[in-house]
C-alpha atoms as a PDB file:
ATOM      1  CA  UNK A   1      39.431 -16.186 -18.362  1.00  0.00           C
ATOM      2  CA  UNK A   2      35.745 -15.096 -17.228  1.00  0.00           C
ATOM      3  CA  UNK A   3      33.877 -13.433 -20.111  1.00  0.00           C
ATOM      4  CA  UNK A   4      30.952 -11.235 -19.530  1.00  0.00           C
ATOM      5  CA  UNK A   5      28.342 -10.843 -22.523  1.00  0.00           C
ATOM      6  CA  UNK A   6      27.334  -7.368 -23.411  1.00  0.00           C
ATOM      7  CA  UNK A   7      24.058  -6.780 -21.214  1.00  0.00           C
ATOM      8  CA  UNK A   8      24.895  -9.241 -18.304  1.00  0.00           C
ATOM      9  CA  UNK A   9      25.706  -6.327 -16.181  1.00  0.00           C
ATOM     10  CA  UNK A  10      22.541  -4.295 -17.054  1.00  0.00           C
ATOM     11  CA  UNK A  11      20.701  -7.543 -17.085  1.00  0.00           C
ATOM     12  CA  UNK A  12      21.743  -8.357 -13.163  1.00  0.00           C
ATOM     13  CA  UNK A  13      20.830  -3.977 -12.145  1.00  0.00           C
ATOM     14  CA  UNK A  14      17.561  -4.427 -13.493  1.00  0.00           C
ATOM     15  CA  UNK A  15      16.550  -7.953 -11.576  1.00  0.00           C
ATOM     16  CA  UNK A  16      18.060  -6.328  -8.037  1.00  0.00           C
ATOM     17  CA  UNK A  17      15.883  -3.078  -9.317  1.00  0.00           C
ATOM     18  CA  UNK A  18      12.599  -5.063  -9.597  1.00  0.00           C
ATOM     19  CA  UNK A  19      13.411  -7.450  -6.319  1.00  0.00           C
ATOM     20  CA  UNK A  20      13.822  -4.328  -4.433  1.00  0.00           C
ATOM     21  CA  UNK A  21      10.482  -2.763  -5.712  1.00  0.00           C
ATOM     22  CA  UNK A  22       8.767  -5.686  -5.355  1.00  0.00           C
ATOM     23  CA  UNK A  23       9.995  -5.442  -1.481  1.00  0.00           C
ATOM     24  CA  UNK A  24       8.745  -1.995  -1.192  1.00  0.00           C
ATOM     25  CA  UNK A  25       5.104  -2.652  -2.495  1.00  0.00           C
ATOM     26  CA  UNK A  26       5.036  -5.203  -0.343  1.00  0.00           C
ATOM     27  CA  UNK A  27       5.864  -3.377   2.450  1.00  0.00           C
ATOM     28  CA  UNK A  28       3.967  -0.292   1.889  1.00  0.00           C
ATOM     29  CA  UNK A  29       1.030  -2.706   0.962  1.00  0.00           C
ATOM     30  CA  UNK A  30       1.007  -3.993   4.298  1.00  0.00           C
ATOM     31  CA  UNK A  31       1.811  -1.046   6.216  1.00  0.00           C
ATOM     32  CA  UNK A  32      -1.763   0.613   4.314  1.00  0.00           C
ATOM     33  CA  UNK A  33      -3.871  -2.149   5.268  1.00  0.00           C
ATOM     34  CA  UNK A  34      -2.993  -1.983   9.130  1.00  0.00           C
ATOM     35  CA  UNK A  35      -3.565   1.845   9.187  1.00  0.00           C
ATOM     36  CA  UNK A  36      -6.338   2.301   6.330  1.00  0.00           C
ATOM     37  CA  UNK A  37      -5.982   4.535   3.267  1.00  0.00           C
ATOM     38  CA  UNK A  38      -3.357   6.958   3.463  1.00  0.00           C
ATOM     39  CA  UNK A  39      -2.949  10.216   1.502  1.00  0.00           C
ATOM     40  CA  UNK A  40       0.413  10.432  -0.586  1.00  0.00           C
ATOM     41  CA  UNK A  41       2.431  11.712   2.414  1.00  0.00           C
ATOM     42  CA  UNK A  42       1.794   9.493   4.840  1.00  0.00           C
ATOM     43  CA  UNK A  43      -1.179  10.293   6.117  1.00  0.00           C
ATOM     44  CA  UNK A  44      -4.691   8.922   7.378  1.00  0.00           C
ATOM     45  CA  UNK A  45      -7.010  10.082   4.875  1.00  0.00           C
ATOM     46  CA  UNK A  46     -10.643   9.970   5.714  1.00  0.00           C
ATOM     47  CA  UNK A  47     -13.445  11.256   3.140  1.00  0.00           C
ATOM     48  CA  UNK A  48     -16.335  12.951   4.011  1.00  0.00           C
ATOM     49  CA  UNK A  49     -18.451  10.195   2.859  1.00  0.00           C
ATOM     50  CA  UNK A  50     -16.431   8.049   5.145  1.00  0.00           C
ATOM     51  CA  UNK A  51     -17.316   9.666   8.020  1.00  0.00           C
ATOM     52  CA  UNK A  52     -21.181  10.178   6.901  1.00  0.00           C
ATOM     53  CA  UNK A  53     -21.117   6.230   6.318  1.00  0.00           C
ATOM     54  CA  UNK A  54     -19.912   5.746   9.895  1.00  0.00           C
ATOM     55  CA  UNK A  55     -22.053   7.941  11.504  1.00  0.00           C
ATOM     56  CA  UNK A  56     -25.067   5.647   9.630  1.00  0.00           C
ATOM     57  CA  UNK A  57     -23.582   3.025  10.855  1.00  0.00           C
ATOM     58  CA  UNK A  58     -23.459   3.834  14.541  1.00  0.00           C
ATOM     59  CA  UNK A  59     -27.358   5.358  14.197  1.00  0.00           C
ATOM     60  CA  UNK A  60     -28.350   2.067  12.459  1.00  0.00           C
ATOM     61  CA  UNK A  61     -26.809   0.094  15.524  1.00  0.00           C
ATOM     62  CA  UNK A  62     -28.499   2.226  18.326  1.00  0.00           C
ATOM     63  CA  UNK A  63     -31.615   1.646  16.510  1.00  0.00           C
ATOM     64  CA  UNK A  64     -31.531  -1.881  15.990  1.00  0.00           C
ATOM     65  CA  UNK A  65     -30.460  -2.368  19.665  1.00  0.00           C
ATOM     66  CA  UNK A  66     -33.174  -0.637  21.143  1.00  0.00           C
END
């Protein structure tokens, strides 16, 4: 006859629990770096100061090339 300790069950939930979440952060991990920083719903967000830094940027380079 099979016995089961008191906790096994619990135990075995919570190790499928964390496998599972650690598949998720991956996932959303990787899925932020391809498409930048995204807002909590999904979303693209871009900052002011991002934009201001990559408007610098692109003035900087038509400077320098000229």
């Amino acid at each position: 006859m099979l016995v089961i300790k008191p906790g096994t069950i619990e135990l075995i939930l919570l190790g499928i629990t964390f496998v599972g979440l650690q598949f998720w952060w991956i996932r959303m991990t990787i899925r932020n770096g391809r498409t930048g920083e995204v807002d909590k719903w999904g979303q693209r967000s871009t900052t002011k100061e991002d934009s201001n830094i990559e408007l610098t940027k692109k003035r900087l380079e038509q400077i320098f090339r000229s």
